[in-house]
C-alpha atoms as a PDB file:
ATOM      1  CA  UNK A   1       6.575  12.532  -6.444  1.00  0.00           C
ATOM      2  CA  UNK A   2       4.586  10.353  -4.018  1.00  0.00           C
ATOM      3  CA  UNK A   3       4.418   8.392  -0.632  1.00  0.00           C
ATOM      4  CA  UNK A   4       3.907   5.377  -1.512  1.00  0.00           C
ATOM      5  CA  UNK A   5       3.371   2.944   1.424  1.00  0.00           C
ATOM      6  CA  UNK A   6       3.444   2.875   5.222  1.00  0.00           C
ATOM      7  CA  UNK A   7       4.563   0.171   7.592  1.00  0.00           C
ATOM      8  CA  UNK A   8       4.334   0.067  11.184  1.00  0.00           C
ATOM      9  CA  UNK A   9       6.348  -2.891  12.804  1.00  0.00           C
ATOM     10  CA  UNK A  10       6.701  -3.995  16.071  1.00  0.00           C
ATOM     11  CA  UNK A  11       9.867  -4.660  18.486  1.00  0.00           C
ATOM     12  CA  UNK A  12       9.017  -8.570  17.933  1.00  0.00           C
ATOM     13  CA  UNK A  13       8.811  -7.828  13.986  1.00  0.00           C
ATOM     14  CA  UNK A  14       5.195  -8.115  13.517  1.00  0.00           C
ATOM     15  CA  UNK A  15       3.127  -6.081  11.041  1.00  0.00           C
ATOM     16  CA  UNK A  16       0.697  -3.765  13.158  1.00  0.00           C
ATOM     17  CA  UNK A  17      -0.755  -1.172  10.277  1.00  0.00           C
ATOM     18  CA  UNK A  18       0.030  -1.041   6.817  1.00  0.00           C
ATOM     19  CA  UNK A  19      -1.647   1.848   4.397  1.00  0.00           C
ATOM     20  CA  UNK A  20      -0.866   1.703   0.090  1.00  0.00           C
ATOM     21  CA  UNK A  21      -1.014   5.406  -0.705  1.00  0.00           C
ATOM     22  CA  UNK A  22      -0.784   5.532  -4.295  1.00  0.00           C
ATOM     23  CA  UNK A  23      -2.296   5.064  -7.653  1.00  0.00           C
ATOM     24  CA  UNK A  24      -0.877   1.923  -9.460  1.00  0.00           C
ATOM     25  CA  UNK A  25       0.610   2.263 -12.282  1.00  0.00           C
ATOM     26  CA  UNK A  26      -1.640   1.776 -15.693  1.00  0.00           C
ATOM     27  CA  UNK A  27      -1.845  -2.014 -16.224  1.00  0.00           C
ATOM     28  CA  UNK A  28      -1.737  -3.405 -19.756  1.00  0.00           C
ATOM     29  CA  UNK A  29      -4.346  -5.326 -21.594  1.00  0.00           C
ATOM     30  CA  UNK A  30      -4.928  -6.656 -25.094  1.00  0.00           C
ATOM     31  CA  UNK A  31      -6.796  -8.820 -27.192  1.00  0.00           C
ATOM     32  CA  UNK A  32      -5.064 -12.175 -28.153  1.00  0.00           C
ATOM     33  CA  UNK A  33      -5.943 -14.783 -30.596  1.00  0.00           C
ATOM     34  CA  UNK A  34      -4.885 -18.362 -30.651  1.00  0.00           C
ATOM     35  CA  UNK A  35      -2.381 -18.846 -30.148  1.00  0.00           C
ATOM     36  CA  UNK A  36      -1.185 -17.309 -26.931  1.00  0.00           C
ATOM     37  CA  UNK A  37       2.340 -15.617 -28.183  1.00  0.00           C
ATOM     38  CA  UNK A  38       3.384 -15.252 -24.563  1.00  0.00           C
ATOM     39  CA  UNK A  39       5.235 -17.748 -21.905  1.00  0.00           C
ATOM     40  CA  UNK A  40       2.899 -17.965 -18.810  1.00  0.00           C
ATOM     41  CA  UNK A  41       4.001 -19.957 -15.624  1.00  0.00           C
ATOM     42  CA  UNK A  42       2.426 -20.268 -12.549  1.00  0.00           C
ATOM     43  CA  UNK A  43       4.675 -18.852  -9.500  1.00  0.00           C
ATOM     44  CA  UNK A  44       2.951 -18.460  -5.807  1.00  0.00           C
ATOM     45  CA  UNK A  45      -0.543 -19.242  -6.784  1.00  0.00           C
ATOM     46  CA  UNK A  46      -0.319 -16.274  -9.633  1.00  0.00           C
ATOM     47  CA  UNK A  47       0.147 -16.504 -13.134  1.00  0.00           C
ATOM     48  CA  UNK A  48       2.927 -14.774 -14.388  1.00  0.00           C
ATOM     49  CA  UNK A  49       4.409 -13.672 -18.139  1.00  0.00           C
ATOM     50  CA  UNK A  50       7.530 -15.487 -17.713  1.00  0.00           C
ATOM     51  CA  UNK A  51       8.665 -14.830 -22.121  1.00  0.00           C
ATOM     52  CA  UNK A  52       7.750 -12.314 -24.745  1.00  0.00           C
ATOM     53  CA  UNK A  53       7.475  -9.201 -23.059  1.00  0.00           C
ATOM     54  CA  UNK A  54       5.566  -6.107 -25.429  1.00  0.00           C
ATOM     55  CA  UNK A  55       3.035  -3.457 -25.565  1.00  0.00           C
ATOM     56  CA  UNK A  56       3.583  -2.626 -22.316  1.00  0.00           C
ATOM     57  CA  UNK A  57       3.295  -6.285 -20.887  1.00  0.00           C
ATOM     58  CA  UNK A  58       6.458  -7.116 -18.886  1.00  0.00           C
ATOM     59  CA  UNK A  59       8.296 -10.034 -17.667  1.00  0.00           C
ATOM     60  CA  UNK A  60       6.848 -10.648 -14.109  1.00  0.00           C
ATOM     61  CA  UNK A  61       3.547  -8.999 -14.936  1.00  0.00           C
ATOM     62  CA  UNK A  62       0.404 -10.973 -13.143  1.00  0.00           C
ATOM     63  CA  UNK A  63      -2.503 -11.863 -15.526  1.00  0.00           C
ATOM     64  CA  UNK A  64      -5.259  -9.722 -12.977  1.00  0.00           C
ATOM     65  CA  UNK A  65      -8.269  -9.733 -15.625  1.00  0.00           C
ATOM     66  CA  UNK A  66     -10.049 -12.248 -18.735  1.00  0.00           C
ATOM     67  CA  UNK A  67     -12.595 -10.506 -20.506  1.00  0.00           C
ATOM     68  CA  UNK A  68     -13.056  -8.165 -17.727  1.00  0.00           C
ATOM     69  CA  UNK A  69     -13.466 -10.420 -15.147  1.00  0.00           C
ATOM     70  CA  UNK A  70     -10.918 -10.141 -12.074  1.00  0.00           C
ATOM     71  CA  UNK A  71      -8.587 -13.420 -11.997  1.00  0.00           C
ATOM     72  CA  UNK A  72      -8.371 -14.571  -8.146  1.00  0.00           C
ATOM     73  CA  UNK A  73      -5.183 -15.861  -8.373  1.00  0.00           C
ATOM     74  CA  UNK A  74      -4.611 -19.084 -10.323  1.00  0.00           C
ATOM     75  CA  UNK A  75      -8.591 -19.297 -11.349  1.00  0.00           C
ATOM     76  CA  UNK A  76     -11.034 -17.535 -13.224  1.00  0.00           C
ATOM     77  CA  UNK A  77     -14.314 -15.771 -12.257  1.00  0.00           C
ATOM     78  CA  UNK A  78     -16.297 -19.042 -12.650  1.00  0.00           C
ATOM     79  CA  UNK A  79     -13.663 -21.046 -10.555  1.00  0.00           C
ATOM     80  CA  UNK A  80     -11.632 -22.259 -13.732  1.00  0.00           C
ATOM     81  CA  UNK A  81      -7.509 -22.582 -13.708  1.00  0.00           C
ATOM     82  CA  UNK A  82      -5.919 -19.799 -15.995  1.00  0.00           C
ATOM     83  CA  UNK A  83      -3.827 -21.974 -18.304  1.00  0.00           C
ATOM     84  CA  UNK A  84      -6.352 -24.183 -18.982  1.00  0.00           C
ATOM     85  CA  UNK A  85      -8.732 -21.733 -19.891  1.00  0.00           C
ATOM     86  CA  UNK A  86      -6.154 -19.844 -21.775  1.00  0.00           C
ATOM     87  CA  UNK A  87      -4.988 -23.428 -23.415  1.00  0.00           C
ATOM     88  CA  UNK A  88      -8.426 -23.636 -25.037  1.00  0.00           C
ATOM     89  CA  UNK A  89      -8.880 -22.732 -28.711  1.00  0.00           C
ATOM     90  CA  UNK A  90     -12.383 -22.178 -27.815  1.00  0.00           C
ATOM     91  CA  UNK A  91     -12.276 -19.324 -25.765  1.00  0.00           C
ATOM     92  CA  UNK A  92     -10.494 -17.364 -28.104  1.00  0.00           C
ATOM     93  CA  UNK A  93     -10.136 -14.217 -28.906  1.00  0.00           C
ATOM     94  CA  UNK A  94      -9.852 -13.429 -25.361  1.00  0.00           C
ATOM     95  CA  UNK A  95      -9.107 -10.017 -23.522  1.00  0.00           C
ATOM     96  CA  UNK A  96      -5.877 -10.490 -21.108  1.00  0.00           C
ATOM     97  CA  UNK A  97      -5.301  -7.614 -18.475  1.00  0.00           C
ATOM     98  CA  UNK A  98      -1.562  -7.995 -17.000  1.00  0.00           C
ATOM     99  CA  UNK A  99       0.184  -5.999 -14.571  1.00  0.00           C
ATOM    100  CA  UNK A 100       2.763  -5.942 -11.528  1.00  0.00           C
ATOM    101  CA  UNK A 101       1.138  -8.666  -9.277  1.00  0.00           C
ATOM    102  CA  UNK A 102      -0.034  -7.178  -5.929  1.00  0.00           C
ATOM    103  CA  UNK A 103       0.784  -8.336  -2.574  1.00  0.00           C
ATOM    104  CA  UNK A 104      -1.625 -10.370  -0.221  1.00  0.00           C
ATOM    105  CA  UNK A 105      -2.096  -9.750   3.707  1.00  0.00           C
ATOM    106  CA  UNK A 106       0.152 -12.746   4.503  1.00  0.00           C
ATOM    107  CA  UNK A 107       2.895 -11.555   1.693  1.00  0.00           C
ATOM    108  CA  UNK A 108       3.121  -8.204   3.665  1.00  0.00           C
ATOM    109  CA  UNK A 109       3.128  -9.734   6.970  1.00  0.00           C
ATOM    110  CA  UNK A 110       6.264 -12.122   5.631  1.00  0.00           C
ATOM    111  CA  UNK A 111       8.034  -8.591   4.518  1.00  0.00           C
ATOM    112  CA  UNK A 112       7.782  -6.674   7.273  1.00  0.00           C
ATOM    113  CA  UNK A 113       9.044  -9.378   9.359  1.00  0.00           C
ATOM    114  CA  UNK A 114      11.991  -9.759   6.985  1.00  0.00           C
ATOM    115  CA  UNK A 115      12.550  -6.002   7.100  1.00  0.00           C
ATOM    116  CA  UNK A 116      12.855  -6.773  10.737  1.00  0.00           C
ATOM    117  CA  UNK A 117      15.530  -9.306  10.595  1.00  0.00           C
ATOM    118  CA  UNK A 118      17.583  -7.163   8.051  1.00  0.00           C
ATOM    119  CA  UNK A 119      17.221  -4.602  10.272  1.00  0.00           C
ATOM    120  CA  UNK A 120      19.066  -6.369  13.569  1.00  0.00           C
ATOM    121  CA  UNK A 121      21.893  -7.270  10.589  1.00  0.00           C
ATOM    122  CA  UNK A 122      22.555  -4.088  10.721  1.00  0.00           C
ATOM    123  CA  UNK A 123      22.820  -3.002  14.107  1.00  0.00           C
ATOM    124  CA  UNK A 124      25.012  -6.377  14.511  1.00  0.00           C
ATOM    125  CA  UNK A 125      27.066  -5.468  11.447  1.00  0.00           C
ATOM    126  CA  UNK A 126      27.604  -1.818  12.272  1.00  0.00           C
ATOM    127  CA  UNK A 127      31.251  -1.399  13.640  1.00  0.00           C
ATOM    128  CA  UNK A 128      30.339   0.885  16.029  1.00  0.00           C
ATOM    129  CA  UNK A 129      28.317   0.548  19.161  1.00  0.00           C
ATOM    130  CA  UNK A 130      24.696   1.318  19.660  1.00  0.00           C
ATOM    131  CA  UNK A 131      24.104   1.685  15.955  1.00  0.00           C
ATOM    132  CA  UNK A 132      20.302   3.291  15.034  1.00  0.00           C
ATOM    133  CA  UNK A 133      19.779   0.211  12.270  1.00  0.00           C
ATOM    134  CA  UNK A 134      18.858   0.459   8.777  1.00  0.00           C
ATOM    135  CA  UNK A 135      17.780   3.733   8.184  1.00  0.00           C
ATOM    136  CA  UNK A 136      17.512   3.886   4.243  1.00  0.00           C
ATOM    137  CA  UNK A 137      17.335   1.920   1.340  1.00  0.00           C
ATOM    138  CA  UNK A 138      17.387   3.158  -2.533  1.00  0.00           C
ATOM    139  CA  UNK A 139      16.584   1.864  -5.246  1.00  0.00           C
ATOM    140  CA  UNK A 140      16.048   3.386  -8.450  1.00  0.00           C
ATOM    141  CA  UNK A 141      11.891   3.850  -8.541  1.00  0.00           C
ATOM    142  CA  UNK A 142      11.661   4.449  -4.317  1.00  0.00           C
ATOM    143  CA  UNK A 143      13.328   5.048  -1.504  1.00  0.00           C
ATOM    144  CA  UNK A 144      12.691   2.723   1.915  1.00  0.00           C
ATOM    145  CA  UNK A 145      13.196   4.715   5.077  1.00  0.00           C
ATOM    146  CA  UNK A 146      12.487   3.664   8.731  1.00  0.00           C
ATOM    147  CA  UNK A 147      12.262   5.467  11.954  1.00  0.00           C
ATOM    148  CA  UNK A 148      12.695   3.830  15.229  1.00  0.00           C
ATOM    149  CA  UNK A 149      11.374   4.724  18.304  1.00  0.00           C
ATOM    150  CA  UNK A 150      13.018   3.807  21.501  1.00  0.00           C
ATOM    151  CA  UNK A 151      10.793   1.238  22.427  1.00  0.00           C
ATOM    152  CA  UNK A 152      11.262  -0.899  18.818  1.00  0.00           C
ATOM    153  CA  UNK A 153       8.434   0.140  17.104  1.00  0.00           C
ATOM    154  CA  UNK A 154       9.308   0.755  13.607  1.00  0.00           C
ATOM    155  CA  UNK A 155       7.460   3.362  10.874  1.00  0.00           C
ATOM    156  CA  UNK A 156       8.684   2.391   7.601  1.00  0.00           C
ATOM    157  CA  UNK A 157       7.369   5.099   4.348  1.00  0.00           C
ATOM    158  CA  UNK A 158       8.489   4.427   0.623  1.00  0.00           C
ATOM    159  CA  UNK A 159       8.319   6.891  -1.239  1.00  0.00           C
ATOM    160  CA  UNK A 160       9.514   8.114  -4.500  1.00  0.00           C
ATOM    161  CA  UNK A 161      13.344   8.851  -4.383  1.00  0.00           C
ATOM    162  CA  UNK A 162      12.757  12.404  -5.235  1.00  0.00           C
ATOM    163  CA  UNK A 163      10.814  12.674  -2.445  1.00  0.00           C
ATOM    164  CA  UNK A 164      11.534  15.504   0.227  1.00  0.00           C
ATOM    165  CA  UNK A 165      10.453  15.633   4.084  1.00  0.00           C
ATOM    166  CA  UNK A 166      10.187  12.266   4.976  1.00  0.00           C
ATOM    167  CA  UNK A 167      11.731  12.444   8.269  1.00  0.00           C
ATOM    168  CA  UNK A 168       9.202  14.977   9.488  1.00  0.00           C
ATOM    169  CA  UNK A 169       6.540  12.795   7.849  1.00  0.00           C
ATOM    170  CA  UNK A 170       7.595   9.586   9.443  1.00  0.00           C
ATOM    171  CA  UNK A 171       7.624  11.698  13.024  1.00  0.00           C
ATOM    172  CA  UNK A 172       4.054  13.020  12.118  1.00  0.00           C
ATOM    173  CA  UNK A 173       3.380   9.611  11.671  1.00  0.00           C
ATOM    174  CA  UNK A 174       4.861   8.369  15.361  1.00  0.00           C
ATOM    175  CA  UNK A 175       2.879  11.644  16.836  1.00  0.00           C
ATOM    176  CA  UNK A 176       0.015   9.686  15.676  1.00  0.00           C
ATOM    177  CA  UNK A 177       0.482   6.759  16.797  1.00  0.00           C
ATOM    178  CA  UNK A 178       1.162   8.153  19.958  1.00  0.00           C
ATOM    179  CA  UNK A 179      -1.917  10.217  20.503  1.00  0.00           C
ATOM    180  CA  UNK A 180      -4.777   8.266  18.429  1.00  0.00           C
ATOM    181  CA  UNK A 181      -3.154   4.329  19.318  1.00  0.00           C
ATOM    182  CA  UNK A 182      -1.278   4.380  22.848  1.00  0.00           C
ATOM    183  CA  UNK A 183      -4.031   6.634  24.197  1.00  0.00           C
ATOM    184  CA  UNK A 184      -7.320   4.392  23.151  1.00  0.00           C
ATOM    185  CA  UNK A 185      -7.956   2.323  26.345  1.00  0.00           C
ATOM    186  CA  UNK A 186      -8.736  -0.613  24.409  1.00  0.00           C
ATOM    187  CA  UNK A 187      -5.852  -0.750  22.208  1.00  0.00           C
ATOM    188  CA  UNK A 188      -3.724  -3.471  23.130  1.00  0.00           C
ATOM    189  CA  UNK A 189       0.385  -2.823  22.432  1.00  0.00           C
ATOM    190  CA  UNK A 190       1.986  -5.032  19.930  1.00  0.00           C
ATOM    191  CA  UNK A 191      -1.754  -6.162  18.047  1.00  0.00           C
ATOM    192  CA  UNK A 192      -2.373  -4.677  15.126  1.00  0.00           C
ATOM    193  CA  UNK A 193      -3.821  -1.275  14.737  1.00  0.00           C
ATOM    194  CA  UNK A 194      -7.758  -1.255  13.110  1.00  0.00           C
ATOM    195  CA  UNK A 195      -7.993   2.132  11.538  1.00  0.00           C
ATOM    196  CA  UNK A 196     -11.598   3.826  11.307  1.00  0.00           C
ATOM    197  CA  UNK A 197     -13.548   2.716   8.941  1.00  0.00           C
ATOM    198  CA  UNK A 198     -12.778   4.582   5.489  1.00  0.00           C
ATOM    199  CA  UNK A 199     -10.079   4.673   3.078  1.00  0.00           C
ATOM    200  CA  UNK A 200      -6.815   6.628   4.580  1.00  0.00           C
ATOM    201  CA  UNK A 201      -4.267   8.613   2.447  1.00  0.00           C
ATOM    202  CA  UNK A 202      -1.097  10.512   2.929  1.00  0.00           C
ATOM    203  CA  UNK A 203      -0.426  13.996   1.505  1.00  0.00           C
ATOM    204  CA  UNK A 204       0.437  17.556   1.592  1.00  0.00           C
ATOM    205  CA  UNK A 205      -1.890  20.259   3.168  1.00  0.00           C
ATOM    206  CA  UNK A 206      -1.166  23.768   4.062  1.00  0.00           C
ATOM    207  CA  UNK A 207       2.382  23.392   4.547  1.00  0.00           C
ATOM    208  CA  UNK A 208       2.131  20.090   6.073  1.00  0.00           C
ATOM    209  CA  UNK A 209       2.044  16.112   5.610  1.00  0.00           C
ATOM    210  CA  UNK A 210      -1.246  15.662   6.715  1.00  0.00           C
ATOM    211  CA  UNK A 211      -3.175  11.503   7.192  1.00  0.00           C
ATOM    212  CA  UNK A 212      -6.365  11.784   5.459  1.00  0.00           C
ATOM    213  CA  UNK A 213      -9.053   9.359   5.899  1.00  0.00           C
ATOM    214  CA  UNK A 214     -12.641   8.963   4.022  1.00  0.00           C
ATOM    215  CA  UNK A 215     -15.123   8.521   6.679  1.00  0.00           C
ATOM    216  CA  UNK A 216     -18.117   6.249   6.254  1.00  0.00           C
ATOM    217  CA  UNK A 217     -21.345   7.875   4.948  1.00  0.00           C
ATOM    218  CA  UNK A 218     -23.048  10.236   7.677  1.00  0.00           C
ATOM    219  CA  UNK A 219     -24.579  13.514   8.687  1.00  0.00           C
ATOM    220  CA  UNK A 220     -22.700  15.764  10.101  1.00  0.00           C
ATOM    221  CA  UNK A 221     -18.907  16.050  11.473  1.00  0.00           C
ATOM    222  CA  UNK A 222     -17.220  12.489  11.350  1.00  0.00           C
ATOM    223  CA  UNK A 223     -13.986  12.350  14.096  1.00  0.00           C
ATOM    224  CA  UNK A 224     -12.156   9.775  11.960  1.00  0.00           C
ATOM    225  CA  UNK A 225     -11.637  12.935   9.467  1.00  0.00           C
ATOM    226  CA  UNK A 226      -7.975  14.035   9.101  1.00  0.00           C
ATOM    227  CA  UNK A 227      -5.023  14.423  10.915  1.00  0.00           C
ATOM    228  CA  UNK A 228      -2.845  17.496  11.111  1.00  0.00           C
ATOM    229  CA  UNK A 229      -0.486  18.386  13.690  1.00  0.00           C
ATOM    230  CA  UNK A 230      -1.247  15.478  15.569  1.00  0.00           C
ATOM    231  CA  UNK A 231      -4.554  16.762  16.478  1.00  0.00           C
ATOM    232  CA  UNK A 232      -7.521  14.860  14.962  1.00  0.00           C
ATOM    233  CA  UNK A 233      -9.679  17.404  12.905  1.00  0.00           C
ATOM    234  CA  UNK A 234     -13.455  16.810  12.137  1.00  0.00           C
ATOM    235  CA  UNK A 235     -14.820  16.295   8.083  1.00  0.00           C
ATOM    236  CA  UNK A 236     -17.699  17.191   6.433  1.00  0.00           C
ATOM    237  CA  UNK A 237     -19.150  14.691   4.349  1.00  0.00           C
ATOM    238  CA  UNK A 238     -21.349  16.480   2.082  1.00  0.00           C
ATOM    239  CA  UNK A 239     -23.554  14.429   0.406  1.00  0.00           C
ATOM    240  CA  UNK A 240     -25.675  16.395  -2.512  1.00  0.00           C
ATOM    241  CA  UNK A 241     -21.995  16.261  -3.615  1.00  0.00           C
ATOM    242  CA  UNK A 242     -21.052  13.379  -6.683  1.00  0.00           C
ATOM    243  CA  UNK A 243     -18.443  12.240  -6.515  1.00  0.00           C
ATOM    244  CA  UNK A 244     -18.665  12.616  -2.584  1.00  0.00           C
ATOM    245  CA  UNK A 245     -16.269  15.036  -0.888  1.00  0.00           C
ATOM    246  CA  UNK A 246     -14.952  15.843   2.313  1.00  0.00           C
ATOM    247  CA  UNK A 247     -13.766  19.506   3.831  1.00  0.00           C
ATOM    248  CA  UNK A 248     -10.385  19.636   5.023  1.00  0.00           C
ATOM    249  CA  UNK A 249     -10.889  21.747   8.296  1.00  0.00           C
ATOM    250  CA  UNK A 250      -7.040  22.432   8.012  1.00  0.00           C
ATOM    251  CA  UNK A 251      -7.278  24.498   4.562  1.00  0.00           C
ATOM    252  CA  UNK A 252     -11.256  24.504   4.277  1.00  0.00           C
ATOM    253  CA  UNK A 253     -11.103  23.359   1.385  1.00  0.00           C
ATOM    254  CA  UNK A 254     -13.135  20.515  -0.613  1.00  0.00           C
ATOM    255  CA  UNK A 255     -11.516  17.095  -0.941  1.00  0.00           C
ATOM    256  CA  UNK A 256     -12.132  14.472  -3.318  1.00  0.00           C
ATOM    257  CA  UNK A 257     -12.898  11.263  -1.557  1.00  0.00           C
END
């Protein structure tokens, strides 16, 4: 079970924070020879397996690596297009690395604002008056729920449909918002929210859905540590530590950054 992402929207449908929580799924690479026994197309400035889905390569997978080289897209490392490269004899055998294609800034700015829209549906829809909106969606690998506040800001968490405790989550989440966003005299309402430097995550801690975040490297206490209760707690980077970790001051106990 996991949280996997979290959305914060806007009243005007605008994308002001968005945090991936979760490990992607093990991608899928092999070593071809010539010639190329799959169907690749090029869809949205990726290239995509669009026939002969096996060993683990699926239909809709994203070619992401060549020879262990990150693929930007439509082109190569060295600048070159993908299907030409992969159209000549010469470069083979070559080492493909596919999996689920992952979404730009601009693609989740586009979805959230969609989200949005579906979300005013249905209110409008709803035969009752004053209806709250969308609240859920399920699907069969995660389940999309929103909360919104009175003002029209929207917190939007999918998670895995087994998951349990998302409402208090997503109101941990608003609590936070509230205290660490609305309070900071040079936030501006409605722009997007610039988190502290680090890399944030969501998860469990004493009892609790706690907002972790890995603070850049310095002595001493760093006040972009984690969240719990709403209160912002301080972590210890400890650095004669490899892999670095940080101390929860909730459970005092060492975290993996």
């Amino acid at each position: 079970m996991a949280i996997f992402s979290v959305y914060v929207v806007n009243k005007a449908g605008g994308l002001i924070y968005q945090l991936d929580s979760y490990a992607p799924r093990a991608e899928a690479e092999k070593t071809f020879s010539y010639p190329l026994d799959l169907l690749l197309k090029l869809h949205d400035e990726r290239v995509l397996v669009a026939f002969g889905q096996r060993d683990g390569i699926r239909v809709g997978h994203a070619v992401l690596a060549i020879n262990g080289m990150d693929v930007n897209g439509r082109y190569t490392a060295d600048g070159k297009e993908v299907l030409e490269y992969l159209g000549n004899p010469a470069n083979y055998p070559v080492s493909i690395r596919f999996g689920r294609p992952r979404l730009t800034s601009n693609e989740k700015l586009m979805l959230a604002s969609m989200f949005h829209s579906l979300f005013a549906i249905g209110s409008q829809l709803s035969p009752e008056q004053g209806s709250s909106g969308i609240e859920m969606l399920e699907t069969d690998t995660f389940k999309l729920h929103c909360y919104q506040t009175l003002t029209g800001i929207k917190f939007v968490v999918l998670a895995d449909p087994r998951q349990a405790g998302i409402d208090s989550l997503l109101r941990k989440i608003y609590e936070i918002y509230s205290d660490f966003a609305l309070k900071n005299p040079f936030y501006s309402l409605e722009m997007p929210i610039r988190a502290c430097r680090g890399k944030a995550t969501v998860g469990w801690c004493s009892g609790t859905w706690t907002l972790f975040t890995q603070p850049s490297w310095t002595l001493g206490p760093s006040w972009c540590g984690c969240f719990v209760g709403g209160r912002r707690q301080p972590c210890w980077p400890h650095k004669s530590l490899q892999p670095p970790r940080r101390l929860c001051s909730n459970c005092s106990a060492w975290q993996w950054c």
